[in-house]
N, C-alpha and C. Protein backbone atom coordinates (compact mmCIF):
# COMPACT_ATOMS: atom_id res chain seq x y z
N UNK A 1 114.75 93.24 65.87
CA UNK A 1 116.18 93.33 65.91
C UNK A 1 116.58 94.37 66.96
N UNK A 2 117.25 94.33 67.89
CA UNK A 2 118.36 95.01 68.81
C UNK A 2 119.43 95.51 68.29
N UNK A 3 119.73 96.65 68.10
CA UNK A 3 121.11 97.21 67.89
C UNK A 3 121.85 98.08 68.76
N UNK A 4 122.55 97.85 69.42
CA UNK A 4 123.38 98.78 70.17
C UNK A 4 123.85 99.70 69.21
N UNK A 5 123.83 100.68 69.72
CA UNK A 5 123.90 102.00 69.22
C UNK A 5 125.27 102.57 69.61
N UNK A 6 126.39 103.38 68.67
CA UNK A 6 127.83 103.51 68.93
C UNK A 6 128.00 104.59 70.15
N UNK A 7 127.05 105.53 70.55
CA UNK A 7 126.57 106.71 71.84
C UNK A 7 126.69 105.92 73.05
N UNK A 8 126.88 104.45 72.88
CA UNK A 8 126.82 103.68 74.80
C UNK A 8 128.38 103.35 74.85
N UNK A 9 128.78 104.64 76.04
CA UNK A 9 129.72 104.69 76.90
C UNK A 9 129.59 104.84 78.26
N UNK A 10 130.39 104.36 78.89
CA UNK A 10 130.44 104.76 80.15
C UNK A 10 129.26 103.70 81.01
N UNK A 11 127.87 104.62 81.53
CA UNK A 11 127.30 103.58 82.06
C UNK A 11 125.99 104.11 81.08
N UNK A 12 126.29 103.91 80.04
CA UNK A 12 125.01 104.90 79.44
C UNK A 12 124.93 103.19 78.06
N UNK A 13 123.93 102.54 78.12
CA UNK A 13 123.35 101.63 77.07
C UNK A 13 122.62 102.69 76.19
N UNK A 14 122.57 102.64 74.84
CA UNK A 14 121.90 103.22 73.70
C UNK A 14 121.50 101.99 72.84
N UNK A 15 120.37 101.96 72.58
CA UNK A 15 120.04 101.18 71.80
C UNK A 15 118.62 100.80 70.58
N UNK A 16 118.35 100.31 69.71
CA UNK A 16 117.41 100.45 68.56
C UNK A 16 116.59 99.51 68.76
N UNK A 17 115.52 99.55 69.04
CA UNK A 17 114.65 98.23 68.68
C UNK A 17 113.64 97.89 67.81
N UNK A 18 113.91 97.28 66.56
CA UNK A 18 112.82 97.47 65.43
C UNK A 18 112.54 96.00 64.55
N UNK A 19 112.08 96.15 63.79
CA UNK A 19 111.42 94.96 63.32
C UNK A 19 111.05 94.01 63.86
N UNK A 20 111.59 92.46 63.74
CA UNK A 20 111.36 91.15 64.91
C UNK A 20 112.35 90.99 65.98
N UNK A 21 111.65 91.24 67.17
CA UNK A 21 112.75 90.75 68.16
C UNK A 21 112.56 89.80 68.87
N UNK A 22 113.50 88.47 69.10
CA UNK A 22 113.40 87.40 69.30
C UNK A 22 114.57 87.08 70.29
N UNK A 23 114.91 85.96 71.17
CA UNK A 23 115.65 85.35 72.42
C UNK A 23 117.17 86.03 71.45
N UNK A 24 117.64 85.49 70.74
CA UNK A 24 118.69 85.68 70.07
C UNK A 24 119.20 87.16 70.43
N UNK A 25 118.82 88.32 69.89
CA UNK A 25 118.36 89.81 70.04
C UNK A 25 118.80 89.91 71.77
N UNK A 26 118.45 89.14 72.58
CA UNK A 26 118.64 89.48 73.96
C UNK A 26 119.69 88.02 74.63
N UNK A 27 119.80 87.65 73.88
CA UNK A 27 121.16 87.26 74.29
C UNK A 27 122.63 87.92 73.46
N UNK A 28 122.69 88.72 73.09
CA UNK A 28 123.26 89.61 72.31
C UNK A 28 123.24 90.83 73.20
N UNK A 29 122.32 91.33 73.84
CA UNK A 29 122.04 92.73 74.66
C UNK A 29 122.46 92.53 76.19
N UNK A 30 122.01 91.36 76.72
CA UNK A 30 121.93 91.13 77.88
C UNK A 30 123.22 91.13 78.56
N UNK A 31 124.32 90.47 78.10
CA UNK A 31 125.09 90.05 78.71
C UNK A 31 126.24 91.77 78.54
N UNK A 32 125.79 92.81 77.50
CA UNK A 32 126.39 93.67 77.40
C UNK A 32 125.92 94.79 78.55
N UNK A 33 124.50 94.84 78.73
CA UNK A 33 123.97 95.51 80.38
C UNK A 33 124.09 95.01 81.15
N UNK A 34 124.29 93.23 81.61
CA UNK A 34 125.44 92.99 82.64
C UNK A 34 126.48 93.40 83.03
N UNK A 35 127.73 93.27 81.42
CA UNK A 35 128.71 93.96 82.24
C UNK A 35 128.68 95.28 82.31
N UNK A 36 128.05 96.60 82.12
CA UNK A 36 127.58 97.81 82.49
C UNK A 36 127.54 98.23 84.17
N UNK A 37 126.20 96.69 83.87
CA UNK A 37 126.05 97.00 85.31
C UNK A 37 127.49 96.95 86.66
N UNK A 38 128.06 95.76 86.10
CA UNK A 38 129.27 94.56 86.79
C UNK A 38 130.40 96.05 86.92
N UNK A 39 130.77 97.27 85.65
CA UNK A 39 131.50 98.22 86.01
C UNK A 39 130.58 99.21 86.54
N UNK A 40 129.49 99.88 86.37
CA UNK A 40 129.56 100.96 86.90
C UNK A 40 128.24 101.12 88.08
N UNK A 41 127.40 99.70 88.33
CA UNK A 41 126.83 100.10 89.06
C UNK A 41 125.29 100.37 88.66
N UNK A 42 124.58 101.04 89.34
CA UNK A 42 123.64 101.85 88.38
C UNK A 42 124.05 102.24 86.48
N UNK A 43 123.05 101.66 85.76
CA UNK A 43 123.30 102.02 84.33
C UNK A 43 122.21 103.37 83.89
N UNK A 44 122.45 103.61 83.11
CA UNK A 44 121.34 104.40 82.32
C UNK A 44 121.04 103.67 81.06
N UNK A 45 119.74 103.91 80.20
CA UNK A 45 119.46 103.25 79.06
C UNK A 45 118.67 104.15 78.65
N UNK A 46 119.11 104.10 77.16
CA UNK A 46 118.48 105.12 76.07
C UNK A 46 117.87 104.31 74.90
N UNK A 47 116.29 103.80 74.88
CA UNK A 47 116.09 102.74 73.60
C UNK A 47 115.30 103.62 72.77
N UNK A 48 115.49 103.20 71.54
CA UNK A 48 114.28 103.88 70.58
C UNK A 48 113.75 102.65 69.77
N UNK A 49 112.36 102.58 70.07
CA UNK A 49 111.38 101.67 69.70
C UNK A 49 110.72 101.80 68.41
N UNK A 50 110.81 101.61 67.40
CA UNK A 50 110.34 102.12 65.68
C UNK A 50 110.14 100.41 65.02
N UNK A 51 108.91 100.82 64.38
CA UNK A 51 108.66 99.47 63.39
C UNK A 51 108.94 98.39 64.00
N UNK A 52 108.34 97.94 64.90
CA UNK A 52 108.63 96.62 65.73
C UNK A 52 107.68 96.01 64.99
N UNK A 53 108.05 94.66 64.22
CA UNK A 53 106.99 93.76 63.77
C UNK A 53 106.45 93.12 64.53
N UNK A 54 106.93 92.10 65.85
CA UNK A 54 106.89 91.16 66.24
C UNK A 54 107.55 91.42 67.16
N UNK A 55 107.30 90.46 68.51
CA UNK A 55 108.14 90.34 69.70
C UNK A 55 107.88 89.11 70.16
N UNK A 56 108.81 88.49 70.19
CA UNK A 56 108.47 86.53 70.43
C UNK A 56 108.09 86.70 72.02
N UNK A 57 107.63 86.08 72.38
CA UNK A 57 106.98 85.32 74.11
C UNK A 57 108.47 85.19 74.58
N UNK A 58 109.16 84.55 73.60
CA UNK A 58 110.45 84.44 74.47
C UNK A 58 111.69 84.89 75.15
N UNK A 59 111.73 86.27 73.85
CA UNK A 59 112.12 87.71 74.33
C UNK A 59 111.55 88.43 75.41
N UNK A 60 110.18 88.07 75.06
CA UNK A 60 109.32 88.83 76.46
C UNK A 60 109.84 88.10 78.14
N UNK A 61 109.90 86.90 77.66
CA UNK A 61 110.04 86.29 79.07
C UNK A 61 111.76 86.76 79.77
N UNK A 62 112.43 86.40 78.38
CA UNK A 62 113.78 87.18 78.49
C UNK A 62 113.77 88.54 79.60
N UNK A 63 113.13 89.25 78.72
CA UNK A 63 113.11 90.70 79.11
C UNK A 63 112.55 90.98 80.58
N UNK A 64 111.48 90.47 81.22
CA UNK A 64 110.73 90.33 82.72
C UNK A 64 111.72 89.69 83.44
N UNK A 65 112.28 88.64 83.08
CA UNK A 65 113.27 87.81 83.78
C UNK A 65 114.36 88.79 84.45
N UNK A 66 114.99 89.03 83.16
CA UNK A 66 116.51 90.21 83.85
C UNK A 66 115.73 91.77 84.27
N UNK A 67 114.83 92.10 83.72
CA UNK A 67 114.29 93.27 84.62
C UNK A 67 113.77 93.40 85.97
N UNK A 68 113.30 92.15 86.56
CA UNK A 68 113.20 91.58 87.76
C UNK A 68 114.46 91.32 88.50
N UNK A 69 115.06 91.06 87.94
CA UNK A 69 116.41 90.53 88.97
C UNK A 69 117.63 92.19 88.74
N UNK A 70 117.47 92.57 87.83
CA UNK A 70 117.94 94.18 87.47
C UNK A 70 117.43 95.38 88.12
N UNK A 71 116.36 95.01 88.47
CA UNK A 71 115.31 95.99 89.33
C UNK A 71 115.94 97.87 89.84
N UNK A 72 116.59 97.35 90.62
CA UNK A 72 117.61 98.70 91.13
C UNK A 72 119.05 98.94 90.78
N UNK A 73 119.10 98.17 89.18
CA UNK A 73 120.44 98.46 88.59
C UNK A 73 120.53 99.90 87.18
N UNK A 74 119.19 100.23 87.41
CA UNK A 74 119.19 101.41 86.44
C UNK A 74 118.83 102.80 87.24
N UNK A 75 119.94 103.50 86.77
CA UNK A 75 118.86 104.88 87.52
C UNK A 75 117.86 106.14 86.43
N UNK A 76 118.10 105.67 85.45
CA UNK A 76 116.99 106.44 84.64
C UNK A 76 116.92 105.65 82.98
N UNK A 77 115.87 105.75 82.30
CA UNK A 77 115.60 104.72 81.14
C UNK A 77 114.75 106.01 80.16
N UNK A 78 115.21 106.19 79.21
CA UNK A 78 114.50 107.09 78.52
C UNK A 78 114.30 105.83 76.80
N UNK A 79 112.65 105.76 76.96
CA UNK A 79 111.98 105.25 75.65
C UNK A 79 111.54 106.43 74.83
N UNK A 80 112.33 106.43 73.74
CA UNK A 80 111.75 107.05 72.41
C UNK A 80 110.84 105.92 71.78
N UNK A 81 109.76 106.64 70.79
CA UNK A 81 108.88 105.91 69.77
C UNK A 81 107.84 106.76 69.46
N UNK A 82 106.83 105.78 69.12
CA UNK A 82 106.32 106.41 68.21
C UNK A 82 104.91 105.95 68.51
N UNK A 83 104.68 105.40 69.42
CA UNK A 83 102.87 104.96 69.93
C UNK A 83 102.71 105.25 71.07
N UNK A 84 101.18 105.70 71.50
CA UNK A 84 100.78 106.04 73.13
C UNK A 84 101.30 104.65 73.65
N UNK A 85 100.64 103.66 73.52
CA UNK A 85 101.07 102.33 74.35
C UNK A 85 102.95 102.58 75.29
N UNK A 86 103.46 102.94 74.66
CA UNK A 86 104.99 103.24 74.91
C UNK A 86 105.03 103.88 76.09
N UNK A 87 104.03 105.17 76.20
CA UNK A 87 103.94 105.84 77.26
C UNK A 87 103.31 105.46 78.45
N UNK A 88 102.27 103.97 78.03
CA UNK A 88 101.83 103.88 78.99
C UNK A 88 102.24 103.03 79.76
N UNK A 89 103.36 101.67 78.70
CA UNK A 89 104.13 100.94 79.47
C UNK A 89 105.55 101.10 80.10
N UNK A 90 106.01 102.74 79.88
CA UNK A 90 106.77 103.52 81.36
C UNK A 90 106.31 104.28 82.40
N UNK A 91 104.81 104.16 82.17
CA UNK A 91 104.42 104.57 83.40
C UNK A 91 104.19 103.57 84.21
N UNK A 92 103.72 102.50 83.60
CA UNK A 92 103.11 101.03 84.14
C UNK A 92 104.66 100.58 85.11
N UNK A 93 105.71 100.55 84.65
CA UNK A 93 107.02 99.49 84.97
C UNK A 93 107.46 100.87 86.45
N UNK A 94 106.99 102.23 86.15
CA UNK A 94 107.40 103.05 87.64
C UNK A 94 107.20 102.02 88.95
N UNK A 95 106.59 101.41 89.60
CA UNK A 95 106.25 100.50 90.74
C UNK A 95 107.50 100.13 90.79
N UNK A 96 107.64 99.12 89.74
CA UNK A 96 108.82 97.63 89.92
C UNK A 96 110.29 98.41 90.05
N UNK A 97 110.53 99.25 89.38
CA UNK A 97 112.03 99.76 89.08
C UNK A 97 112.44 101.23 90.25
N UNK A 98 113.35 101.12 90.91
CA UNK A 98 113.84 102.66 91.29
C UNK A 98 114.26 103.67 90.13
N UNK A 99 114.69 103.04 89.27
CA UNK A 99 114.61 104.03 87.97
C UNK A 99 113.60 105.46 87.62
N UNK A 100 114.19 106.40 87.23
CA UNK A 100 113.21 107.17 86.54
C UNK A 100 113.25 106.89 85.19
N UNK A 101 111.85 106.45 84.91
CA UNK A 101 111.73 105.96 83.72
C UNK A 101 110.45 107.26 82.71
N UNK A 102 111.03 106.82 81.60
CA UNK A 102 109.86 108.22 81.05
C UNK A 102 110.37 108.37 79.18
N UNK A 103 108.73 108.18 78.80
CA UNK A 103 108.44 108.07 77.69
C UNK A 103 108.45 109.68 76.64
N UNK A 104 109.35 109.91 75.19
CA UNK A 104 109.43 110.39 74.08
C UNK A 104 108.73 110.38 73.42
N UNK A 105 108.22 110.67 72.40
CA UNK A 105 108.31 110.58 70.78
C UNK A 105 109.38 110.85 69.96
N UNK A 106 109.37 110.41 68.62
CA UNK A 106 110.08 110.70 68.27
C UNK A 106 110.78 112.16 67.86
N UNK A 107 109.87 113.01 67.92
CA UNK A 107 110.16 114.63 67.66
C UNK A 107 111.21 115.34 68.73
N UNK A 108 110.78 114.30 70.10
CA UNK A 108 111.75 114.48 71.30
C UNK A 108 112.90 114.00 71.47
N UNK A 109 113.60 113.53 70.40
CA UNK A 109 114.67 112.38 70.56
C UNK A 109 115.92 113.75 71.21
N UNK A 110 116.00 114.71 71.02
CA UNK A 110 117.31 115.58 71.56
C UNK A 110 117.05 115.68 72.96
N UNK A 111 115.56 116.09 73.23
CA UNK A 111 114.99 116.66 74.65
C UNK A 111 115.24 115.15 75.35
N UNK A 112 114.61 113.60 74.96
CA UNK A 112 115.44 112.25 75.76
C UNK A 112 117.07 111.87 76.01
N UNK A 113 117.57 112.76 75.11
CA UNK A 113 119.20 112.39 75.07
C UNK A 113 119.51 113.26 76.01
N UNK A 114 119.15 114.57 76.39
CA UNK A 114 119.39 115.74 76.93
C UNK A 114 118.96 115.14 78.46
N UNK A 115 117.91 114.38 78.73
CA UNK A 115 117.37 113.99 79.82
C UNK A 115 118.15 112.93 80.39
N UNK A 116 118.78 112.24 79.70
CA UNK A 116 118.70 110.44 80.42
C UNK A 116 120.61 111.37 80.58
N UNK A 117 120.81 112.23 79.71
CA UNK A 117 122.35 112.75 80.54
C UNK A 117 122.20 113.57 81.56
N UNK A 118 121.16 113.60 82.56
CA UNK A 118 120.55 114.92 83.30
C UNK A 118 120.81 116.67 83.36
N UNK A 119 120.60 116.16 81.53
CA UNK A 119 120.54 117.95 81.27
C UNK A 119 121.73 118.14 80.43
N UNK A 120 122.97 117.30 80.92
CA UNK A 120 124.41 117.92 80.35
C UNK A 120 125.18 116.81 79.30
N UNK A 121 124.74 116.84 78.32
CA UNK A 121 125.40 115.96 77.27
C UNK A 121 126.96 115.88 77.59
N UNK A 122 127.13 114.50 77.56
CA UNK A 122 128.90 114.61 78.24
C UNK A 122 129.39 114.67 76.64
N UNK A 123 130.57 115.60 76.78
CA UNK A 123 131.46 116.43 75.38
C UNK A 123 131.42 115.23 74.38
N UNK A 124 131.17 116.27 73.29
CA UNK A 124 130.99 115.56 72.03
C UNK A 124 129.85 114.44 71.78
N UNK A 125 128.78 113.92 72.87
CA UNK A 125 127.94 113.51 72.89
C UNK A 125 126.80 114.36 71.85
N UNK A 126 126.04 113.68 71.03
CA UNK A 126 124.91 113.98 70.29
C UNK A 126 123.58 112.97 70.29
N UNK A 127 122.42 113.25 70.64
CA UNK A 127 121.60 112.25 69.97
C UNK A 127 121.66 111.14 69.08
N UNK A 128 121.58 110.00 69.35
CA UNK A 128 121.70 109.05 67.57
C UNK A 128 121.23 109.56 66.89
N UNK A 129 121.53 109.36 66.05
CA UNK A 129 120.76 109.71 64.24
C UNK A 129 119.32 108.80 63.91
N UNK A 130 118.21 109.25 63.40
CA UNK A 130 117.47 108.66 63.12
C UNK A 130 117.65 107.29 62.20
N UNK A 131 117.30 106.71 62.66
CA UNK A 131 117.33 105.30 61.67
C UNK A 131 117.49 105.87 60.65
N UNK A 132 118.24 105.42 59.25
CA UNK A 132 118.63 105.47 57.96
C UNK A 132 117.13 104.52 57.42
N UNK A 133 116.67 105.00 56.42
CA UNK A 133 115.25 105.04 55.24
C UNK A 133 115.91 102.90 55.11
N UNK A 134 115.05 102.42 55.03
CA UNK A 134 114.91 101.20 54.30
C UNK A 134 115.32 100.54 52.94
């Protein structure tokens, strides 16, 4: 599941990604970092990755598709979570993207919010809240 997160203003996407995520999930997301991109240009994106069950082939293909053609529409991507793999697939995607991209844990979620705003939380801005218990 994809949830936009209520913290995405401006050119700043926030968002949750957990349990099954499937085509649906990113046709729901996609067309909202389009128009991001369509106003401001360069976006920023803030995801936090927790309890992902599943990720369909078709989301995946989703996801390569518009990140390929998105390429130089982000200027920094901060992944929170909770596995090495996470870290190693923002180091892996540095090549393809002009983005600065760069991997959290979850203990870091203030120090990624603090980052992907370069340093200066715009007023009244806070970290999301940890996912709410099950």
């Amino acid at each position: 599941m994809l949830q936009l997160l209520e913290e995405s203003q401006g050119n700043l996407v926030a968002f949750r990604i957990s349990g099954n995520v499937d085509k649906n999930d990113y046709n729901v997301m996609l067309p909202v970092l389009e128009d991001k991109i369509q106003k401001h240009g360069k976006i920023k994106v803030y995801a936090e990755v927790q309890d992902v069950e599943a990720y369909s082939l078709r989301a995946l293909y989703e996801d390569i598709k518009f990140d390929l053609k998105h390429a130089s529409d982000f200027s920094k991507a901060a992944i929170v979570g909770d596995n090495d793999w996470m870290d190693w697939l923002a180091k892996a995607a540095r090549p393809f993207t002009s983005a600065e991209v760069k991997y959290f844990n979850f203990s870091q979620r203030q120090e990624a919010w603090e980052w992907v705003h370069d340093g200066i939380p715009p007023a009244g801005a806070r970290a999301p809240s940890p996912k709410s218990p099950a």
